[in-house]
C-alpha atoms as a PDB file:
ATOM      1  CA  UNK A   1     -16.319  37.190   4.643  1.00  0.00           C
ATOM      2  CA  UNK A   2     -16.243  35.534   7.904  1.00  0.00           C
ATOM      3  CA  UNK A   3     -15.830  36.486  11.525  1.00  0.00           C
ATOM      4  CA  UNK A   4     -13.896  34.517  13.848  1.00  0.00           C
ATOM      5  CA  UNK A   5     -14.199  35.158  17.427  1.00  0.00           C
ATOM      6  CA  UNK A   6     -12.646  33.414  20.544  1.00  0.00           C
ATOM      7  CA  UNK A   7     -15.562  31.800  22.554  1.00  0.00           C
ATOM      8  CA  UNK A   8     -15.642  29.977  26.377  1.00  0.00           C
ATOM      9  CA  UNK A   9     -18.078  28.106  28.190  1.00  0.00           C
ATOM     10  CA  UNK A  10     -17.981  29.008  32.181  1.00  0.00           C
ATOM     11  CA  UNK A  11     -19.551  26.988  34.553  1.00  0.00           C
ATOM     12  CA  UNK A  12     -20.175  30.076  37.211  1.00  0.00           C
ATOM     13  CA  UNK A  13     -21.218  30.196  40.628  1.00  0.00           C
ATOM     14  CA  UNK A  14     -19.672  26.928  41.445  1.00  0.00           C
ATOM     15  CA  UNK A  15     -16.237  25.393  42.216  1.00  0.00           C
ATOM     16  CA  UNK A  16     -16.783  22.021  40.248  1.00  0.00           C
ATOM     17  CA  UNK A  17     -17.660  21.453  36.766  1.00  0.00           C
ATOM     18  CA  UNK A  18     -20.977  20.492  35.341  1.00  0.00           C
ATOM     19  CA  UNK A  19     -22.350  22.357  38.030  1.00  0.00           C
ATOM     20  CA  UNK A  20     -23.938  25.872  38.418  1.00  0.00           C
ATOM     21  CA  UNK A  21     -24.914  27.937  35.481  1.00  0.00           C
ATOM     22  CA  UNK A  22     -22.865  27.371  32.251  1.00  0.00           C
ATOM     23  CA  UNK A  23     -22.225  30.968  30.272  1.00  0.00           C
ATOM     24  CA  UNK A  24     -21.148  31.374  26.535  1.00  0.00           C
ATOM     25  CA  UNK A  25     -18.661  34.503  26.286  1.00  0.00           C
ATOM     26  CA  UNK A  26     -17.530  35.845  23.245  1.00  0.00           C
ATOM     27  CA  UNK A  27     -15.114  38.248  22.355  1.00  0.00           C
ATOM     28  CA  UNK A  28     -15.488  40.587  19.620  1.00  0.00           C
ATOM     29  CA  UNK A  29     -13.996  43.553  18.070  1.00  0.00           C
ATOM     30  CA  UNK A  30     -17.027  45.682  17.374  1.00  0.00           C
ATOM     31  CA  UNK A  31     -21.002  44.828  17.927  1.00  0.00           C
ATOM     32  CA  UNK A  32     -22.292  43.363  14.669  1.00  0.00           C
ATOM     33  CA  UNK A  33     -25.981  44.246  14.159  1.00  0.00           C
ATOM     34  CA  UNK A  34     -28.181  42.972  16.623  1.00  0.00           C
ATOM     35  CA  UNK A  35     -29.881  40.130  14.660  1.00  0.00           C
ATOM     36  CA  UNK A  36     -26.313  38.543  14.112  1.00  0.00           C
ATOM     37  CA  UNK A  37     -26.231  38.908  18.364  1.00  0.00           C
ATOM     38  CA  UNK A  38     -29.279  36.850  18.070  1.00  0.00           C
ATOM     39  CA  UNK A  39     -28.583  33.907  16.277  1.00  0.00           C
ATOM     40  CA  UNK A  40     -25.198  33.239  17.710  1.00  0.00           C
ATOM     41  CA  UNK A  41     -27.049  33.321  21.040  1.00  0.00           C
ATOM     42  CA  UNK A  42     -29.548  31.424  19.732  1.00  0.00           C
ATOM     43  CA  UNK A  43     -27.181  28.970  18.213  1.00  0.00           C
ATOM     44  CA  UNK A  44     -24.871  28.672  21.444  1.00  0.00           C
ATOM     45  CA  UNK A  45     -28.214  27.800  23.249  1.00  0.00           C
ATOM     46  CA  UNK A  46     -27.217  28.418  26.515  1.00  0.00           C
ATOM     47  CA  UNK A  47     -29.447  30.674  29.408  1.00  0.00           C
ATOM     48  CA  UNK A  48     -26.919  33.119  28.238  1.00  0.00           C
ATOM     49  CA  UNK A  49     -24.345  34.503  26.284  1.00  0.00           C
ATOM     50  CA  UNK A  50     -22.248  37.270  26.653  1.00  0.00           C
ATOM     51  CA  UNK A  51     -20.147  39.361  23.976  1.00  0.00           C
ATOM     52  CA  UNK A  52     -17.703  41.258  25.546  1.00  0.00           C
ATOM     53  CA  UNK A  53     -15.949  44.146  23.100  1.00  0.00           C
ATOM     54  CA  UNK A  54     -12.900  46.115  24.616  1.00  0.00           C
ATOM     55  CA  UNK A  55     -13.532  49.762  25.532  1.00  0.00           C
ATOM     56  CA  UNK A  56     -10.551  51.629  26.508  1.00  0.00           C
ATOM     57  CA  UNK A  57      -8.489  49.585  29.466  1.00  0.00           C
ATOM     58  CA  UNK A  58     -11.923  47.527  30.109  1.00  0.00           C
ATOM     59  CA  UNK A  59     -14.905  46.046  28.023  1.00  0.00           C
ATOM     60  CA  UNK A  60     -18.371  46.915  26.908  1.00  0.00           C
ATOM     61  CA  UNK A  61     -20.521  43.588  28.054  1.00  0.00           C
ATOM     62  CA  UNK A  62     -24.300  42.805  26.411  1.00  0.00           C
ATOM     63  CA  UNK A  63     -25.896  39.929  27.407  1.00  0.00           C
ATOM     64  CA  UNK A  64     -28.443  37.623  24.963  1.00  0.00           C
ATOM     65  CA  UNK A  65     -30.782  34.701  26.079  1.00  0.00           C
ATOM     66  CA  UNK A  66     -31.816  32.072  23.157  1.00  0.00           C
ATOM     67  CA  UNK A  67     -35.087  34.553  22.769  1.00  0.00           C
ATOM     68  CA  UNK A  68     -34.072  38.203  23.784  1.00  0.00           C
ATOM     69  CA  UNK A  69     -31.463  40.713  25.019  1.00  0.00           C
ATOM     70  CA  UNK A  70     -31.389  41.495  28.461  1.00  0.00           C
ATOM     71  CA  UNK A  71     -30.907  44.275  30.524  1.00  0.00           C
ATOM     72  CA  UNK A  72     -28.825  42.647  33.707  1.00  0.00           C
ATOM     73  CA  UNK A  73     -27.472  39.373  33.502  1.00  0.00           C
ATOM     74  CA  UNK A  74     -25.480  37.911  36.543  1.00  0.00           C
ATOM     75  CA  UNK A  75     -23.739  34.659  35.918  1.00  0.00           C
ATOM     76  CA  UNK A  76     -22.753  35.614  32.363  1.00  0.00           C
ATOM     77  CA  UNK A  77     -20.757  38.717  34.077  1.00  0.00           C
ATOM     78  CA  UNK A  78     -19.139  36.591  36.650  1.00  0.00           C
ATOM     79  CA  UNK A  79     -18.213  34.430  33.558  1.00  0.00           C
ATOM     80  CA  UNK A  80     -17.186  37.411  31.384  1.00  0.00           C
ATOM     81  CA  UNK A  81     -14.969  38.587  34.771  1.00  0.00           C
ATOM     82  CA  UNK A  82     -13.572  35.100  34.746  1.00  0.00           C
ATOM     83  CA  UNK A  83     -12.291  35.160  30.846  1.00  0.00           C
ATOM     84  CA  UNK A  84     -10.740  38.819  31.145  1.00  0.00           C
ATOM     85  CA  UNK A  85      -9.002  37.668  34.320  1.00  0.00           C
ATOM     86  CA  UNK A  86      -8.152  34.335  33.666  1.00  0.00           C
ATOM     87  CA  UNK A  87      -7.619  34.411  29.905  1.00  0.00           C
ATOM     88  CA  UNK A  88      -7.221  37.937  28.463  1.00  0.00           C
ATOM     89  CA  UNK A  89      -5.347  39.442  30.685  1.00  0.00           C
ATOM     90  CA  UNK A  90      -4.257  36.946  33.500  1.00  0.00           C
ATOM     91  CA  UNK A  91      -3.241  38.199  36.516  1.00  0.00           C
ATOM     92  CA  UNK A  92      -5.467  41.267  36.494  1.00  0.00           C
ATOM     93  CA  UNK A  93      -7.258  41.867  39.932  1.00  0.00           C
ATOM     94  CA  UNK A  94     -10.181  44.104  38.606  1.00  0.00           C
ATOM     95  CA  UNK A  95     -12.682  45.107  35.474  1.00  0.00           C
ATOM     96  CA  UNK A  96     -15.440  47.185  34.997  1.00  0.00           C
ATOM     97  CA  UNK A  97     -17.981  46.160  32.304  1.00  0.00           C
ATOM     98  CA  UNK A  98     -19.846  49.183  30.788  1.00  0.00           C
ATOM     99  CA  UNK A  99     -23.455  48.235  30.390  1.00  0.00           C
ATOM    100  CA  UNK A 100     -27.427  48.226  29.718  1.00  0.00           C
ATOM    101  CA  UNK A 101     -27.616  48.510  34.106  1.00  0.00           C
ATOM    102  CA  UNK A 102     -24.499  51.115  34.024  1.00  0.00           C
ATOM    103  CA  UNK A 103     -20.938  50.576  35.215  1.00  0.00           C
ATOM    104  CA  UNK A 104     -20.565  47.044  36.723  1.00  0.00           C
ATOM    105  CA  UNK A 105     -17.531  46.181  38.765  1.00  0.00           C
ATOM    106  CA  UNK A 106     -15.733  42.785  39.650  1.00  0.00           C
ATOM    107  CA  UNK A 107     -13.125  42.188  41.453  1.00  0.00           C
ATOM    108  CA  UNK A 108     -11.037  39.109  42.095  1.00  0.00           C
ATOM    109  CA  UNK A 109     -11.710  37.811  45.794  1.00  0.00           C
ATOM    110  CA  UNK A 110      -9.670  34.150  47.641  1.00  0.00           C
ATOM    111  CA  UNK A 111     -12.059  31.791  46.110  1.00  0.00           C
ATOM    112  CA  UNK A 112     -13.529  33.546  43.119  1.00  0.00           C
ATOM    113  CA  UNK A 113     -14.895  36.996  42.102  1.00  0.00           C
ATOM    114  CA  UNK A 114     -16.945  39.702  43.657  1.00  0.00           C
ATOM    115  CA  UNK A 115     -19.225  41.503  41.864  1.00  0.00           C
ATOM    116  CA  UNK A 116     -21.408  44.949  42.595  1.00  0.00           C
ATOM    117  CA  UNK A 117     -24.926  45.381  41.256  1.00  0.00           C
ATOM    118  CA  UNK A 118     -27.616  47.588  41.785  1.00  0.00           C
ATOM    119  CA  UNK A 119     -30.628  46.343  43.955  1.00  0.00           C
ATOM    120  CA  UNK A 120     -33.725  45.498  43.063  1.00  0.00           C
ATOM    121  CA  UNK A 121     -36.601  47.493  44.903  1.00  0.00           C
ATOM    122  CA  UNK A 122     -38.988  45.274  45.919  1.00  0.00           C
ATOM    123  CA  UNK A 123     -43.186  46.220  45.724  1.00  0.00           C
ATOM    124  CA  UNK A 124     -45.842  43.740  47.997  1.00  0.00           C
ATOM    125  CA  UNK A 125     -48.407  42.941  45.595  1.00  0.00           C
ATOM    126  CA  UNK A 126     -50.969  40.493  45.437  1.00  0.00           C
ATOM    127  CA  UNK A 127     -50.378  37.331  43.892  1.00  0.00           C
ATOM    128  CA  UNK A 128     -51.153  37.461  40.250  1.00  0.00           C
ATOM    129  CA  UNK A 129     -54.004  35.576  39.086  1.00  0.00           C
ATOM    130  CA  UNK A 130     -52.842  31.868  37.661  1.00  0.00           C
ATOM    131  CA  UNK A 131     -49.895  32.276  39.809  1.00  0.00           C
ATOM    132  CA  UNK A 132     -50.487  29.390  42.440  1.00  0.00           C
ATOM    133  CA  UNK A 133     -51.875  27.585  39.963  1.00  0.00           C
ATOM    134  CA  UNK A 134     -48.550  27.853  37.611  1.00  0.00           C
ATOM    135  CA  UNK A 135     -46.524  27.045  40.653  1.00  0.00           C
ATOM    136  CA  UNK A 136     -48.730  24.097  42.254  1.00  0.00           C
ATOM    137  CA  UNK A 137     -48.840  25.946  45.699  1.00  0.00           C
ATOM    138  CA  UNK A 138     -49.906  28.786  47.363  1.00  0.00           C
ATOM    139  CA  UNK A 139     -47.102  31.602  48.099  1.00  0.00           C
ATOM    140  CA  UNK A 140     -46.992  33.027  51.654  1.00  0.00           C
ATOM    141  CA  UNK A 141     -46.494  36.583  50.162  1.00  0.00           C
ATOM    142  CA  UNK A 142     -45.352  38.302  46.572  1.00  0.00           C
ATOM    143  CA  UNK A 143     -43.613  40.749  45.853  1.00  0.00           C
ATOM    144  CA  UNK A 144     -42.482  42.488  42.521  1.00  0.00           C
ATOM    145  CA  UNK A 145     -38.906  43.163  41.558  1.00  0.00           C
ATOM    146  CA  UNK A 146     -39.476  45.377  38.318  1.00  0.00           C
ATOM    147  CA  UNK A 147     -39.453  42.583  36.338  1.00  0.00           C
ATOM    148  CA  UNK A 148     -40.053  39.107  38.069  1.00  0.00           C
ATOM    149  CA  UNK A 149     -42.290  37.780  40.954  1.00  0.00           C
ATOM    150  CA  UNK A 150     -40.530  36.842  43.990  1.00  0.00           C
ATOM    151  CA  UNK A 151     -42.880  34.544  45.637  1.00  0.00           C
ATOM    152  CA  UNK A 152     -41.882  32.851  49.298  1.00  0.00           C
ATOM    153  CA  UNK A 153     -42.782  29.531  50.090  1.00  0.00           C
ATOM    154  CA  UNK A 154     -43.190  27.958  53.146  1.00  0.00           C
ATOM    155  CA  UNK A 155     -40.401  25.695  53.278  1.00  0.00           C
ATOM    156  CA  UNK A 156     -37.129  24.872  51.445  1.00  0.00           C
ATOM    157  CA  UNK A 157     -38.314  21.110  50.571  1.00  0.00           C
ATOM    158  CA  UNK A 158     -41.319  22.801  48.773  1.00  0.00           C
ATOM    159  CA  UNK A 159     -39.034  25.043  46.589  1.00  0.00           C
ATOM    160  CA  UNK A 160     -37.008  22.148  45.897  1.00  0.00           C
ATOM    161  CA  UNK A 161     -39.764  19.758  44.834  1.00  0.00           C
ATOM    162  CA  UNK A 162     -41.977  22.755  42.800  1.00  0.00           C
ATOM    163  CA  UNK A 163     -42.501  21.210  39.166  1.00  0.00           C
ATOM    164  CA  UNK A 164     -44.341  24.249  37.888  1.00  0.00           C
ATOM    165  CA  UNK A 165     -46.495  24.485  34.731  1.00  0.00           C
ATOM    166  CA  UNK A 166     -44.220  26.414  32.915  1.00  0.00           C
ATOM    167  CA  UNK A 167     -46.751  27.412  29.977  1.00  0.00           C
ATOM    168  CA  UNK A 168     -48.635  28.632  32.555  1.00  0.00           C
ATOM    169  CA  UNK A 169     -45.739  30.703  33.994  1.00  0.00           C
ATOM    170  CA  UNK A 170     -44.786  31.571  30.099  1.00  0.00           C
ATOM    171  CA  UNK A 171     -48.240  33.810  30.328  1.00  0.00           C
ATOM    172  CA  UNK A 172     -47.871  35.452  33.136  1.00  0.00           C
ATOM    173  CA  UNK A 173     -47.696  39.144  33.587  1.00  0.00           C
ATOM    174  CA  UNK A 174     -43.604  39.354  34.261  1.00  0.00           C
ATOM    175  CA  UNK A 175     -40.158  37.894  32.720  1.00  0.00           C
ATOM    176  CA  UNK A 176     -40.305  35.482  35.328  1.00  0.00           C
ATOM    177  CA  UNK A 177     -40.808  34.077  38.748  1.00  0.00           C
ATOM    178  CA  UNK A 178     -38.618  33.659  41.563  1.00  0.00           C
ATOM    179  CA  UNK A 179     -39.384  31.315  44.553  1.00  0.00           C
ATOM    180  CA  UNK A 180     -37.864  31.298  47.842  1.00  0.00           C
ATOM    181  CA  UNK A 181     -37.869  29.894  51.470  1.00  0.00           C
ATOM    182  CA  UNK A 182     -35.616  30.089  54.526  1.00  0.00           C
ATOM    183  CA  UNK A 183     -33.616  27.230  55.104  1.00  0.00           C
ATOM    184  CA  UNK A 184     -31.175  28.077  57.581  1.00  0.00           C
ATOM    185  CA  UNK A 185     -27.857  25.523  58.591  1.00  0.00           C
ATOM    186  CA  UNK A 186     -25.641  25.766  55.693  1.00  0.00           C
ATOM    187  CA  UNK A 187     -27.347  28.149  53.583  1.00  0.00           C
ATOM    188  CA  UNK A 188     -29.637  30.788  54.970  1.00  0.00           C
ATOM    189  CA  UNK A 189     -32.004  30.841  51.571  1.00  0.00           C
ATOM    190  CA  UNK A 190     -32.931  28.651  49.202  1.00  0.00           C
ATOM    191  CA  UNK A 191     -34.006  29.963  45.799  1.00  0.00           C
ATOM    192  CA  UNK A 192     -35.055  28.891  41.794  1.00  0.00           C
ATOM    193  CA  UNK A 193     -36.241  31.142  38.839  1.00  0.00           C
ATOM    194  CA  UNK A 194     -38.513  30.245  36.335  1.00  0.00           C
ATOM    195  CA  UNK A 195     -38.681  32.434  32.866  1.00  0.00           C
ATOM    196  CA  UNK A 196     -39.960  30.676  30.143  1.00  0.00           C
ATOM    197  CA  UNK A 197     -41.084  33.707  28.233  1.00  0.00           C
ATOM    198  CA  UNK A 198     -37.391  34.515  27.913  1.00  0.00           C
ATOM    199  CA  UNK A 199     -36.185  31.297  26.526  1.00  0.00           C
ATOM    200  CA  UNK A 200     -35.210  30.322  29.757  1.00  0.00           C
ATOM    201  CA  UNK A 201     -37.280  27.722  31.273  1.00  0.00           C
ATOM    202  CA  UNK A 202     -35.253  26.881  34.451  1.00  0.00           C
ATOM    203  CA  UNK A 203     -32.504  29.255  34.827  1.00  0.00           C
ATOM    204  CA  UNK A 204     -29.428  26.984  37.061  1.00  0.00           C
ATOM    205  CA  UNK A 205     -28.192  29.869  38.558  1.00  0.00           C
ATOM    206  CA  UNK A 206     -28.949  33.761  38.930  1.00  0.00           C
ATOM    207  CA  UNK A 207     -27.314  36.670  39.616  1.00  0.00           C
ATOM    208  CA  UNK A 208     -29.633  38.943  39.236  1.00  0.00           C
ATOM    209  CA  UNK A 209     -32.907  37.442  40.827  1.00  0.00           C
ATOM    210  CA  UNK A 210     -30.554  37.628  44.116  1.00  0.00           C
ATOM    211  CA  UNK A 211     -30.098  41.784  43.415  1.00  0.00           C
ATOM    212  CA  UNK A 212     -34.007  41.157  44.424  1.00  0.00           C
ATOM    213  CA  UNK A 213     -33.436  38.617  46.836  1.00  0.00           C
ATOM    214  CA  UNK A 214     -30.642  40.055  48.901  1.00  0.00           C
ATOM    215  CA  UNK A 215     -33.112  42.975  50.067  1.00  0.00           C
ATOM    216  CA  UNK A 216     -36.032  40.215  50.656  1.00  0.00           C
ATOM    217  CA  UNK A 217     -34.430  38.501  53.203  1.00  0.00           C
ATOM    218  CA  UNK A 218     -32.235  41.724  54.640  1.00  0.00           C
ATOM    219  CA  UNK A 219     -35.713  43.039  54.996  1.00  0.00           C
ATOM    220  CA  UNK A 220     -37.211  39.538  56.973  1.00  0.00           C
ATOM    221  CA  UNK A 221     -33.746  38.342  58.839  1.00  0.00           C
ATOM    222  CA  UNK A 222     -32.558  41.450  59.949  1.00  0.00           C
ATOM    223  CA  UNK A 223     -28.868  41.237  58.627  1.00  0.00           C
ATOM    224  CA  UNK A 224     -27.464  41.836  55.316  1.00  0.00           C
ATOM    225  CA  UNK A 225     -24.773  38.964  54.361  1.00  0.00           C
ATOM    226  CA  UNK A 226     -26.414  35.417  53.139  1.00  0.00           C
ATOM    227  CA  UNK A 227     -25.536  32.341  51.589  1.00  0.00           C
ATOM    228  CA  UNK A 228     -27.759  31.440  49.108  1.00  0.00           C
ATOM    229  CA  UNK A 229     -28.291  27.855  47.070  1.00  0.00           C
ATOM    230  CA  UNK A 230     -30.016  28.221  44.082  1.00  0.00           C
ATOM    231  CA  UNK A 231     -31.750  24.662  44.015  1.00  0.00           C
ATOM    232  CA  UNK A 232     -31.784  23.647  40.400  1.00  0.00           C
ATOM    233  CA  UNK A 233     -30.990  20.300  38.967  1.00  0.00           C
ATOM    234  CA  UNK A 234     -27.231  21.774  38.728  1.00  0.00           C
ATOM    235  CA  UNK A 235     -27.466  24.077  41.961  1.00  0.00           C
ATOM    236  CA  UNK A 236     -25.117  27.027  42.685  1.00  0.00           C
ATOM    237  CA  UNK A 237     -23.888  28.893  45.912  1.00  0.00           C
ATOM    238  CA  UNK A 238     -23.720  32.241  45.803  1.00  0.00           C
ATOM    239  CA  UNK A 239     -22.582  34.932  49.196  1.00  0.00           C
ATOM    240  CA  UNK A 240     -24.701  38.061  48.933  1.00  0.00           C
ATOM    241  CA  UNK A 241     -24.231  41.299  50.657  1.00  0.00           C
ATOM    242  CA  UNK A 242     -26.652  44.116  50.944  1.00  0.00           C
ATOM    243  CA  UNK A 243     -24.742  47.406  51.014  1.00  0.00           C
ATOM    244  CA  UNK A 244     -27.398  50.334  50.484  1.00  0.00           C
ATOM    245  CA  UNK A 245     -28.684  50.267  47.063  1.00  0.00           C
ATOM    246  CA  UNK A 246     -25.964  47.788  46.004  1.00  0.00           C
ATOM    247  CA  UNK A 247     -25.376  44.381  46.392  1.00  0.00           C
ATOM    248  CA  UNK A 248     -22.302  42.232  45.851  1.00  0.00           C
ATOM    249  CA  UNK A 249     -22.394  38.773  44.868  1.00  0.00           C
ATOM    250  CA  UNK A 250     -19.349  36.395  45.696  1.00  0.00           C
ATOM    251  CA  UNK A 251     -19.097  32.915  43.517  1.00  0.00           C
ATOM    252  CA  UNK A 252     -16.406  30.856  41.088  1.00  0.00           C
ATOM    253  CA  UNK A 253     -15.812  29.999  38.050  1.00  0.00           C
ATOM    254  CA  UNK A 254     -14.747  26.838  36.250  1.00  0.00           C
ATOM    255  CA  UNK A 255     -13.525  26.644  32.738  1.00  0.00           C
ATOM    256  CA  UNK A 256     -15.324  23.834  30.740  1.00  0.00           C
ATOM    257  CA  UNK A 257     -15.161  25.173  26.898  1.00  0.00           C
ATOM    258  CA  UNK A 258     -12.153  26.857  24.462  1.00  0.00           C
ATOM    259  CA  UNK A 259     -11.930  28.011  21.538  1.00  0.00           C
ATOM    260  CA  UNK A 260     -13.322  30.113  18.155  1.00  0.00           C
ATOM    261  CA  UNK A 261     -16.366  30.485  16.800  1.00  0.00           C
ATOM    262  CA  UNK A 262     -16.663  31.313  12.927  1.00  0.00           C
ATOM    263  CA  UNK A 263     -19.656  32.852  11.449  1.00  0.00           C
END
């Protein structure tokens, strides 16, 4: 017998379409077994999906990559806040989405959504050998974010003109690389992530890597409220705040995709 579920696309951190990072959500009644998870993720072929299954007034959220599950996934919550919002239950001003990183809030802000993660804790380390080589340059300092390098670069135009080897990032020693350099004027960092071993060979725009890189620059600028550009080919703003060992993360939402998925 088949399963029908309502499914939407979400362009997210961005106020214009074909822009940002595009999100599958899916609503379901109950989590079929995880392999099923896996394929429709795999099928939808986006950075990420997210299936979204009410629990009590709010939802239980998992998030899936083409490759594997993980454990924190911004964009795809900003787009899951978006649908219950916008679609399931217009009007409301707030959800909290009970997942793999605990209790995750949003809340509905002037120009889009607000939502509070945990922060990353950030480790110096040495850079990694095959690291500069993967990237083409030479990092100014690394650190380690519990699951990705962040690696700063010297300049903005160099993060925005990196063509890494991305087999060679596939083999590194983490789920992926972040690189980063002050830019100042409109935005005060630029940013772009890099994890191939997760399916994901450029991600457009992520959430999470700024739960690492919210701290980073707090840490280097001496304040605690950014605007960030994450400078892929589709680029994304997103406002961070550093508030203790949270962070919140400010960015829209733009309906692209509507409708059921059968399987």
């Amino acid at each position: 017998m088949s399963t029908r579920s309502r499914i939407f696309q979400v362009d997210a951190f961005t106020t214009r379409r074909f822009a940002g990072n595009p999100a599958a959500v899916m609503l379901l009644a109950a989590y079929p077994p995880d392999e099923v998870l896996h394929a429709l993720a795999a099928e939808n072929n986006l950075s990420e999906t997210a299936f979204l299954v009410p629990q009590g007034r709010d939802y239980r959220l998992r998030w899936f990559t083409p490759k594997v599950e993980v454990p924190l996934c911004g964009h795809a919550t900003l787009a899951s806040a978006a649908v219950v919002m916008e679609r399931l239950e217009p009007g409301r001003e707030a959800v909290v989405f009970a997942t793999a990183s605990g209790p995750l809030s949003v809340i509905r802000s002037g120009g889009g959504y607000v939502m509070d993660f945990p922060a990353r804790t950030l480790t110096p380390v040495e850079a990694p050998a095959g690291l500069a080589a993967a990237l083409g340059v030479a990092p100014l300092e690394v650190v380690w974010d519990g699951g990705n390098y962040l690696a700063r670069l010297a300049a903005p135009e160099q993060v925005r003109a990196l063509a890494p080897d991305l087999a060679a990032v596939a083999v590194l020693d983490c789920g992926g690389v972040i690189v980063t350099a002050e830019e100042g004027g409109e935005h005060d960092f630029v940013s772009r992530y890099f994890a191939p071993a997760k399916g994901v060979p450029e991600d457009p725009v992520t959430g999470g890597a700024h739960c690492g890189l919210a701290p980073f620059w707090a840490a280097r600028l001496g304040r605690t409220e950014f605007r960030a550009f994450q400078a892929s080919r589709r680029g994304g703003e997103i406002v961070c705040r550093l508030k203790g060992a949270r962070v919140e993360l400010e960015g829209a939402c733009v309906f692209y995709l509507e409708g059921e998925a059968v399987f």
